[in-house]
N, C-alpha and C. Protein backbone atom coordinates (compact mmCIF):
# COMPACT_ATOMS: atom_id res chain seq x y z
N UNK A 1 52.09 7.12 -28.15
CA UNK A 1 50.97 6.27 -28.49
C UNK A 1 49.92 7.11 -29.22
N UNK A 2 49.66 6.94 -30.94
CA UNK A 2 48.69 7.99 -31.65
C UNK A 2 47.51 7.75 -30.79
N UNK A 3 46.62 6.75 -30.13
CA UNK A 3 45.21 6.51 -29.97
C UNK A 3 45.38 7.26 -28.57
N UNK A 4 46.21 7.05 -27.80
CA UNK A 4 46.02 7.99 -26.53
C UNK A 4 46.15 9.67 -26.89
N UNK A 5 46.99 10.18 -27.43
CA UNK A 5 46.69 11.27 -27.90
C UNK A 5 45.42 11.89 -28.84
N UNK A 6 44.67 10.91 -29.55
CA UNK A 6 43.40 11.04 -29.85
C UNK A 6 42.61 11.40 -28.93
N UNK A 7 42.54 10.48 -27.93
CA UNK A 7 41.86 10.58 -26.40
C UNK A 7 41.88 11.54 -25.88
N UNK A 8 43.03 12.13 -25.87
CA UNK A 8 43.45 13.46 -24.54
C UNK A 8 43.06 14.91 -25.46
N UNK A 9 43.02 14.58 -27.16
CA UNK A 9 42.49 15.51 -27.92
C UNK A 9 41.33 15.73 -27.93
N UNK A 10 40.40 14.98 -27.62
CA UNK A 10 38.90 14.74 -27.55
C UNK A 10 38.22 15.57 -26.35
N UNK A 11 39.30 15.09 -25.30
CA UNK A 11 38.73 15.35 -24.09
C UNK A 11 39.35 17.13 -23.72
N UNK A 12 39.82 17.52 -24.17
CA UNK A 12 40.81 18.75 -24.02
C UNK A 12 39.92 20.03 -25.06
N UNK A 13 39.48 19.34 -26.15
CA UNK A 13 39.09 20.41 -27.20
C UNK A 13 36.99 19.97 -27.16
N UNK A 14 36.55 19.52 -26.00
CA UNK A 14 35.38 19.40 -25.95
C UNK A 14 34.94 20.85 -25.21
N UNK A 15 33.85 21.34 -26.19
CA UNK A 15 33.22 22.44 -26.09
C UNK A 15 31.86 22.67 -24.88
N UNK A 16 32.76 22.55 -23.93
CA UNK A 16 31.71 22.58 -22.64
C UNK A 16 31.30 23.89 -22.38
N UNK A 17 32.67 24.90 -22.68
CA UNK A 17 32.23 26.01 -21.87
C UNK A 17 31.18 26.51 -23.11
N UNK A 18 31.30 26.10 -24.38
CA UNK A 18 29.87 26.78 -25.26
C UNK A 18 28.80 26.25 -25.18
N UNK A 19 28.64 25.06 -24.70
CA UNK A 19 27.31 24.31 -24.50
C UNK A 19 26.91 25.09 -23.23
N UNK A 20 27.76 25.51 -21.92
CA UNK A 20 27.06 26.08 -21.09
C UNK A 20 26.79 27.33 -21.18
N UNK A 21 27.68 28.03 -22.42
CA UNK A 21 27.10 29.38 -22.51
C UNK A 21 25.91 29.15 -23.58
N UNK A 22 25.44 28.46 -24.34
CA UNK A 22 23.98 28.40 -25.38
C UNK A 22 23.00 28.00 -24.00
N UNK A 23 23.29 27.08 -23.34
CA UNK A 23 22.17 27.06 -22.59
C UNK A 23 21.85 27.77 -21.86
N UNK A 24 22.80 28.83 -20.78
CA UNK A 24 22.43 30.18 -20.24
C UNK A 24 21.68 30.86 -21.24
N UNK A 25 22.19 31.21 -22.56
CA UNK A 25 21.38 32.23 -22.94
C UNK A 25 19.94 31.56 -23.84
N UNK A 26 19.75 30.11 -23.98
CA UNK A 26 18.57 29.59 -24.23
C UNK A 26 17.64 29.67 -22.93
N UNK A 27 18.34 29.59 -21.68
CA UNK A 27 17.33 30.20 -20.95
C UNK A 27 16.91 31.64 -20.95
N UNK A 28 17.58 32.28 -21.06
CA UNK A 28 17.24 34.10 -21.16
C UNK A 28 16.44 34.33 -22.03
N UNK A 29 16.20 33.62 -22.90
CA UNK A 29 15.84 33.52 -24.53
C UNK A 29 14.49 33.20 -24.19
N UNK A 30 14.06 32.51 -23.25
CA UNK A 30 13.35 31.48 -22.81
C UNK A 30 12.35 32.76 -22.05
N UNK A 31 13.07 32.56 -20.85
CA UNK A 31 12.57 33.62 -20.40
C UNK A 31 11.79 34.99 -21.05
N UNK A 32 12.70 35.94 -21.69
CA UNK A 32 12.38 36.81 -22.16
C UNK A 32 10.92 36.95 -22.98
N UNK A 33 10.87 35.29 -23.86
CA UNK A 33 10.16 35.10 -24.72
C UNK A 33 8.32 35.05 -23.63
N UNK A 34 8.71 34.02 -22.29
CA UNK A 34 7.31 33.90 -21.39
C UNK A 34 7.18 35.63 -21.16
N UNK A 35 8.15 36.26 -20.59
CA UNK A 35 7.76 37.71 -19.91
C UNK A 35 6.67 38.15 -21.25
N UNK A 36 7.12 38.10 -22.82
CA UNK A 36 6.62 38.92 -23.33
C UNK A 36 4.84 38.40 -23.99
N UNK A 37 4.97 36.89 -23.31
CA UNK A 37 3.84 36.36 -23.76
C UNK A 37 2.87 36.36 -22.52
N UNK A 38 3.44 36.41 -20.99
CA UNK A 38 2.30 37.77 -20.05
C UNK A 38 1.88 38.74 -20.40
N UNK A 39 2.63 39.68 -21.15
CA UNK A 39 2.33 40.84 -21.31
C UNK A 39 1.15 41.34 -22.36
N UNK A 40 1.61 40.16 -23.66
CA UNK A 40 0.40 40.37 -24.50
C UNK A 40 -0.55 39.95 -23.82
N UNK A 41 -0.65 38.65 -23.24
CA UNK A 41 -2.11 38.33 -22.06
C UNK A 41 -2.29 39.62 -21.55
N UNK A 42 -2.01 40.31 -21.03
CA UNK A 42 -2.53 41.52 -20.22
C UNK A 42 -3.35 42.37 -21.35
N UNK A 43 -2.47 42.83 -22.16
CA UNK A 43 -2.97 43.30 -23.52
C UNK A 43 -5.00 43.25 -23.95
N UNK A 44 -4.61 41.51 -24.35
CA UNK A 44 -6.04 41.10 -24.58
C UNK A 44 -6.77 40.92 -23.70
N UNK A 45 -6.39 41.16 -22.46
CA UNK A 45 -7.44 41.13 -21.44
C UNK A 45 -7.90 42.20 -21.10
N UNK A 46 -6.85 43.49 -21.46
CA UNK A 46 -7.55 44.36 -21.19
C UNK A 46 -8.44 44.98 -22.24
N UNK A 47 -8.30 44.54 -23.17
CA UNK A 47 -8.96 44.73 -24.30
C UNK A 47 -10.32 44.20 -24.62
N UNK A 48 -10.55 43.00 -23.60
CA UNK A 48 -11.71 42.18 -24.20
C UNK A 48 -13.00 42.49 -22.92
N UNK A 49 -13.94 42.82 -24.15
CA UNK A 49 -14.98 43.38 -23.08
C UNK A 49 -16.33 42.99 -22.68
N UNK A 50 -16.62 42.53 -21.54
CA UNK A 50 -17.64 41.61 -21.53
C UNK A 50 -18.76 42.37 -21.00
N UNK A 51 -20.12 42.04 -21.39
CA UNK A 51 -21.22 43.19 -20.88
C UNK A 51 -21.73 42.51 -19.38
N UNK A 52 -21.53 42.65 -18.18
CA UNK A 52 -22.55 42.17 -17.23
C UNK A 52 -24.02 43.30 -16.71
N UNK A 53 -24.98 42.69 -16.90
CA UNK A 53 -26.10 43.41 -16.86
C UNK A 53 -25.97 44.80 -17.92
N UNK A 54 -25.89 45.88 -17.68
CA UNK A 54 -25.95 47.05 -18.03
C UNK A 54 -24.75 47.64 -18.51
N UNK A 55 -23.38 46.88 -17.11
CA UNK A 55 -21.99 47.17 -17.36
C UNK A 55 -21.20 46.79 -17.86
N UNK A 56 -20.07 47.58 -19.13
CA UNK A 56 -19.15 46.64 -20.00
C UNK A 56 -18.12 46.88 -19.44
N UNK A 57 -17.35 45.47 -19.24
CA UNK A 57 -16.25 45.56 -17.81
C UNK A 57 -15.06 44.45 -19.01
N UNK A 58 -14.13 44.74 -18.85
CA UNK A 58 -12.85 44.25 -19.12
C UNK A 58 -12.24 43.21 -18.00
N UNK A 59 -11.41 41.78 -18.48
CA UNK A 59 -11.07 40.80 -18.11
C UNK A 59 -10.25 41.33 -16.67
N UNK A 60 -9.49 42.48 -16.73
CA UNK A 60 -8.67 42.89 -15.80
C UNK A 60 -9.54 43.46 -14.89
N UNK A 61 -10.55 44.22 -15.47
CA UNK A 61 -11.53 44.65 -14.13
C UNK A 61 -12.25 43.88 -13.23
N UNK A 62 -12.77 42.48 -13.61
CA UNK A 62 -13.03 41.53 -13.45
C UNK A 62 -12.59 40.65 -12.60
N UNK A 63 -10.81 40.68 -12.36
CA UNK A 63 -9.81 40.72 -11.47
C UNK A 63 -9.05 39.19 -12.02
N UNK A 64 -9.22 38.97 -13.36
CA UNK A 64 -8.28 38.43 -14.19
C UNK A 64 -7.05 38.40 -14.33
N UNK A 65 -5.69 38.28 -14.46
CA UNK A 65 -4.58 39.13 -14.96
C UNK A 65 -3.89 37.32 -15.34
N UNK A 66 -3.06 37.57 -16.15
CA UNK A 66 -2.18 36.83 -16.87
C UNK A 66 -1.09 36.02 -15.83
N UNK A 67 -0.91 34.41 -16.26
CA UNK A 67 -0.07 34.12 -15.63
C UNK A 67 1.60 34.39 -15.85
N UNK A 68 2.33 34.16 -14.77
CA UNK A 68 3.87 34.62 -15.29
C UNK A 68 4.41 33.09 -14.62
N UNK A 69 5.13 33.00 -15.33
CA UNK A 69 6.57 32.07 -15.40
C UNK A 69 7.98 32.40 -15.16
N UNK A 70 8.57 31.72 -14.15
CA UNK A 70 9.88 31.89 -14.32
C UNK A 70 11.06 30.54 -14.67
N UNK A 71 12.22 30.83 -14.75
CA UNK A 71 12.69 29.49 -14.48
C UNK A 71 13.41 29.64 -13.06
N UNK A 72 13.89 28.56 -12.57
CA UNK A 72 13.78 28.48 -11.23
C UNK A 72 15.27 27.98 -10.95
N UNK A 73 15.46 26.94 -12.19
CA UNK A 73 16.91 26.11 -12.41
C UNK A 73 16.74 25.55 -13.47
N UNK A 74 18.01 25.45 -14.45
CA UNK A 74 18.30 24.74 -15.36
C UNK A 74 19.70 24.61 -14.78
N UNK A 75 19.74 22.80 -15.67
CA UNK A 75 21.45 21.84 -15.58
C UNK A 75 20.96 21.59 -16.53
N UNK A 76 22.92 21.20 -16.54
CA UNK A 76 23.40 20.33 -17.94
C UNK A 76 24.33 19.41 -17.14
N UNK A 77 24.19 18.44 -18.12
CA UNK A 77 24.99 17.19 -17.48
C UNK A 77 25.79 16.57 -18.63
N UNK A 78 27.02 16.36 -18.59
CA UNK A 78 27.78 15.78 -20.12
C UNK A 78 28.37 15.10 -19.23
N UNK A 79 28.46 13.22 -19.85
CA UNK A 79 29.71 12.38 -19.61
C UNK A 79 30.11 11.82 -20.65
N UNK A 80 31.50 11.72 -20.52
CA UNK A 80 31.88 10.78 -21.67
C UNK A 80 33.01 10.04 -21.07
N UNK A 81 33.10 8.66 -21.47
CA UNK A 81 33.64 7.32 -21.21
C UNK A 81 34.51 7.21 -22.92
N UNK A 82 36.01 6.87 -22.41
CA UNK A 82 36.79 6.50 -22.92
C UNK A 82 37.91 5.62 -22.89
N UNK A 83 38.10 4.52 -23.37
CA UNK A 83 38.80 3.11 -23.17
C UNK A 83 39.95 3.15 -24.10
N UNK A 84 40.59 2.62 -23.67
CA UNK A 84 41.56 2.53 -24.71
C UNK A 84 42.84 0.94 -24.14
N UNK A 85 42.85 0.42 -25.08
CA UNK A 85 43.40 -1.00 -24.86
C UNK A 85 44.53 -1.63 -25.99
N UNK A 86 45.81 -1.78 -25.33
CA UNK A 86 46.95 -2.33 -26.08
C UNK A 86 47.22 -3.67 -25.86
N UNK A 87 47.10 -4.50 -26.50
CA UNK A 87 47.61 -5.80 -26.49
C UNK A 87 48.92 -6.30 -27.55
N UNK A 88 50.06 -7.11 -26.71
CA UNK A 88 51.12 -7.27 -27.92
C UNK A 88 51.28 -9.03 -27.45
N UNK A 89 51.21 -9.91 -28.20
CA UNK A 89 51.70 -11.21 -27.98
C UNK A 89 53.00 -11.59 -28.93
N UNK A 90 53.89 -12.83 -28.25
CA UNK A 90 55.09 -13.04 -28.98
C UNK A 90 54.68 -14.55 -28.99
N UNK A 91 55.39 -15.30 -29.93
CA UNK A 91 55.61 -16.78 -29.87
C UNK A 91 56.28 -17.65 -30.52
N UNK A 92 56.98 -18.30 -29.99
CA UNK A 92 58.20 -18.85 -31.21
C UNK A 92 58.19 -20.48 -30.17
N UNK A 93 57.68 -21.22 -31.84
CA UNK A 93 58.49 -22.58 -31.53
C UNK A 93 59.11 -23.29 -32.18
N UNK A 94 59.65 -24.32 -32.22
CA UNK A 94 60.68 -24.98 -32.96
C UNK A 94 60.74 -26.71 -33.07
N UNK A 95 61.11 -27.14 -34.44
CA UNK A 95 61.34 -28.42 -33.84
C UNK A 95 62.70 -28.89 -34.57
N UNK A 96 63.31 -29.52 -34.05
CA UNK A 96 64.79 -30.30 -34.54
C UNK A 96 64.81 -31.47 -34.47
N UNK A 97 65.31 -32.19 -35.72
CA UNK A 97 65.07 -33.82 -35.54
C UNK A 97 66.10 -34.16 -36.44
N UNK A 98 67.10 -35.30 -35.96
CA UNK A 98 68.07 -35.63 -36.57
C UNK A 98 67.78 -37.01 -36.98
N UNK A 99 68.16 -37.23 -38.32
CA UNK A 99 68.50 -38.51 -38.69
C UNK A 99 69.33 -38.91 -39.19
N UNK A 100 69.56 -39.82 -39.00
CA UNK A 100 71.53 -40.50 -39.82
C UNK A 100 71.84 -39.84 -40.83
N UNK A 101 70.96 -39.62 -41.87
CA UNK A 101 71.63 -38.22 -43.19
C UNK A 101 71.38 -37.47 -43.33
N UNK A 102 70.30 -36.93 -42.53
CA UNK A 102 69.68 -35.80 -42.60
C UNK A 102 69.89 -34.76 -41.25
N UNK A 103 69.87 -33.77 -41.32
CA UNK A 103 68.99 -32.95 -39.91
C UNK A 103 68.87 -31.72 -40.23
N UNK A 104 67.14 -31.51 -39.79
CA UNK A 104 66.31 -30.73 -40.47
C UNK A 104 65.92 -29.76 -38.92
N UNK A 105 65.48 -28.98 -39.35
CA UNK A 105 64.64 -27.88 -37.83
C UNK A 105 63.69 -27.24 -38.58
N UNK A 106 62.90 -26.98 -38.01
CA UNK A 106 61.53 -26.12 -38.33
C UNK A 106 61.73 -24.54 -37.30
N UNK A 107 61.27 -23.64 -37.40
CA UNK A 107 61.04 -22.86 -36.74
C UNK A 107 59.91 -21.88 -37.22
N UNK A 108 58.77 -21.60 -36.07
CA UNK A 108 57.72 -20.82 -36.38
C UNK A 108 57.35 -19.83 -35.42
N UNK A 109 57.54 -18.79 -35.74
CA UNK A 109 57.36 -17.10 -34.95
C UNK A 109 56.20 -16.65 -35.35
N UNK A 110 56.01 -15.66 -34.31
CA UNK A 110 54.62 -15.12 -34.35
C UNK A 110 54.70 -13.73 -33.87
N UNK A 111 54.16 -12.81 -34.34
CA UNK A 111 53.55 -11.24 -33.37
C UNK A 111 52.71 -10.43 -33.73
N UNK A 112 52.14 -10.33 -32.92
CA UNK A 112 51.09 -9.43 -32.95
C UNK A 112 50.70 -8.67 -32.04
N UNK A 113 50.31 -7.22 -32.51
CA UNK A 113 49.96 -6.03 -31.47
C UNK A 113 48.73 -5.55 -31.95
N UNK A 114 47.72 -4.96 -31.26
CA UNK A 114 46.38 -4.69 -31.06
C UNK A 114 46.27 -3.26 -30.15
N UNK A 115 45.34 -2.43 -30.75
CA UNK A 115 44.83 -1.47 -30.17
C UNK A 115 43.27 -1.46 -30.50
N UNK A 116 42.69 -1.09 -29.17
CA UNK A 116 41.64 -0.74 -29.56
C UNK A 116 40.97 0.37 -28.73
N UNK A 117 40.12 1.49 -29.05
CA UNK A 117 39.51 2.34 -28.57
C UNK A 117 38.41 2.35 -28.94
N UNK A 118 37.46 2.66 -27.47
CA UNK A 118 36.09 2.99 -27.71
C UNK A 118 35.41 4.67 -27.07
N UNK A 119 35.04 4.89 -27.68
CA UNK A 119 34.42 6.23 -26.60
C UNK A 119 32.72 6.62 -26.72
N UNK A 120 32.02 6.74 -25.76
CA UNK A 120 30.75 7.20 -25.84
C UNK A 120 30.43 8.08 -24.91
N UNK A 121 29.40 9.28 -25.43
CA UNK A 121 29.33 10.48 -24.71
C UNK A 121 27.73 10.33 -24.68
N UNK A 122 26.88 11.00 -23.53
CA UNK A 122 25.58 11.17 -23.80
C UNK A 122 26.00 12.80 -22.63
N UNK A 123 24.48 13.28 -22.95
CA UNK A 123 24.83 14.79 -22.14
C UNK A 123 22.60 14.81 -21.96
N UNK A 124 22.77 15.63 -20.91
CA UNK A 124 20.99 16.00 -20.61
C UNK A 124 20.93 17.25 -20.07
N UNK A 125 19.81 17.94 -20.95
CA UNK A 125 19.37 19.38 -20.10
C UNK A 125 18.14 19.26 -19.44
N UNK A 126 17.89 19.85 -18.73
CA UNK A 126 16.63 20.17 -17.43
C UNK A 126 16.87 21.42 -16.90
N UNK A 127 15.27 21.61 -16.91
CA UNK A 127 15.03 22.56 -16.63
C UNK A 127 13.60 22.70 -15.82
N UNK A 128 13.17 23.52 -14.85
CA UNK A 128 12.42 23.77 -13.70
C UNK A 128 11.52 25.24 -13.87
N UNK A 129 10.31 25.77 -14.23
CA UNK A 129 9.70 26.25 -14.34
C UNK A 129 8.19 26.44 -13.80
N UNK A 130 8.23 27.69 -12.86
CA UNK A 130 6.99 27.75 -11.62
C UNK A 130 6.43 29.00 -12.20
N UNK A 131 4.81 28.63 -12.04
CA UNK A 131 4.50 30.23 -11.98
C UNK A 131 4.21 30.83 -11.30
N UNK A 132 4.26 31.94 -11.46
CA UNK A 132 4.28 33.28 -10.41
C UNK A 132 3.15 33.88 -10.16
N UNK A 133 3.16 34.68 -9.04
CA UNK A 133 1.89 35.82 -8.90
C UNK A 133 2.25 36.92 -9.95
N UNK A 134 1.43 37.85 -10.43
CA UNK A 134 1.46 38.89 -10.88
C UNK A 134 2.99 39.83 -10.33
N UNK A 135 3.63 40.81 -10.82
CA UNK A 135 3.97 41.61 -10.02
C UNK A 135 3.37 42.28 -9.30
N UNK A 136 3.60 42.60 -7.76
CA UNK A 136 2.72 43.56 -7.01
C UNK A 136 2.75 45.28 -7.37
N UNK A 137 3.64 45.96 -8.65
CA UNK A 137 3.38 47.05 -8.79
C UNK A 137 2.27 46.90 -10.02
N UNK A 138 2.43 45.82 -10.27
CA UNK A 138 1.47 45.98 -12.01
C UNK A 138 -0.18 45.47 -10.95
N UNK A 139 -0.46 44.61 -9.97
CA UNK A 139 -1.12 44.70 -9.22
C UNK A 139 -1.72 45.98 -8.59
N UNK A 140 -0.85 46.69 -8.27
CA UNK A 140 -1.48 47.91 -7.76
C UNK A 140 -2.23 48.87 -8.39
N UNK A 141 -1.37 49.36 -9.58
CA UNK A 141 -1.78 49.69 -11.24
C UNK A 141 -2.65 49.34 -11.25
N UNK A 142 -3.20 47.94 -11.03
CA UNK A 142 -4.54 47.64 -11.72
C UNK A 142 -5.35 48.24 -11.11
N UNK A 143 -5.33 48.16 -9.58
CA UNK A 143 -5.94 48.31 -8.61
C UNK A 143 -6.48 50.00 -8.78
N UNK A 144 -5.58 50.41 -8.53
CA UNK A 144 -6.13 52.41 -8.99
C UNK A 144 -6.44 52.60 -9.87
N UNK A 145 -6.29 51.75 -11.35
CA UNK A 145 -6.60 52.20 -12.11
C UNK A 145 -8.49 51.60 -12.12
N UNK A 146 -8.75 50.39 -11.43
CA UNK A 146 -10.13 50.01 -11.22
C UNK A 146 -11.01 51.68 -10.25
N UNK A 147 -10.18 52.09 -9.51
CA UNK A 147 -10.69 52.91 -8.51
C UNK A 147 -10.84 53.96 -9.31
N UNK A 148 -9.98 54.87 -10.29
CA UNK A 148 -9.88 55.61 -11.20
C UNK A 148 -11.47 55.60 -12.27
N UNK A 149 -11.54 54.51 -12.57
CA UNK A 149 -12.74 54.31 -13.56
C UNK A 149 -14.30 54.34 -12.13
N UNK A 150 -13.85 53.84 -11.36
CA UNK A 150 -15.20 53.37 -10.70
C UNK A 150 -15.35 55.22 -10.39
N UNK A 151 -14.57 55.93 -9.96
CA UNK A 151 -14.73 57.31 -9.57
C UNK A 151 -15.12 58.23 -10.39
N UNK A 152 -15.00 58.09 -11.42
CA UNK A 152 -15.21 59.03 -13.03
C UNK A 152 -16.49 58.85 -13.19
């Protein structure tokens, strides 16, 4: 049957395992990209300097620091629905009718076969993203390095 083998081709050569490997590494991608957009926050914070009274004190001294993000979970979800439907009908009728000089018959046949296939796919990604505390060594860092300046 060509349309069932269409079917079993569809479903056999669907590229799941690359959709789940782009989305692993669209999360890493993801990721990588928030880590490095904390980091410049840290950057300009430590950079930006505000005068209170007498003293010019930086966003981090201040006890500022940049938020962080992680992801927490991402899914993927793919379905696809596929039908497939054969129909064959036969029909034969006839008529015979005799008359004193004549006799005549009719006969009328019929067939017909039908296929039909349908298929529809939809697929969804999600994804879950919390933010975080600081790290507690870049915390500490800050911390001595506030004690460092206040001591000098």
């Amino acid at each position: 049957m060509p349309a069932l083998d269409t079917v079993q081709n569809t479903l056999t050569n669907s590229p799941l395992s690359t959709m789940i490997e782009k989305m692993g590494l669209s999360v890493a991608n993801a990721q990588a990209a928030l880590d490095s957009n904390s980091i410049e926050m840290l950057k300009k914070m430590a950079t930006t300097k505000l005068t209170i009274g007498s003293k010019e004190m930086n966003l981090i001294n201040l006890g500022f620091v940049p938020s962080f993000y992680t992801f927490t979970e991402a899914s993927f979800e793919a379905k696809m629905e596929f039908s497939l439907s054969e129909s064959i009908s036969y029909g034969v009728s006839g008529e015979v009718s005799v008359n004193t000089e004549v006799v005549s018959a009719s006969v009328s046949a019929h067939f017909a076969r039908k296929f039909e296939q349908s298929a529809s796919a939809s697929s969804s990604i999600a994804a879950r993203m919390v933010s975080l505390p600081p790290p507690e060594n870049l915390i500490e860092m800050l911390r001595n390095l506030d004690t460092e300046e206040d001591n000098a």
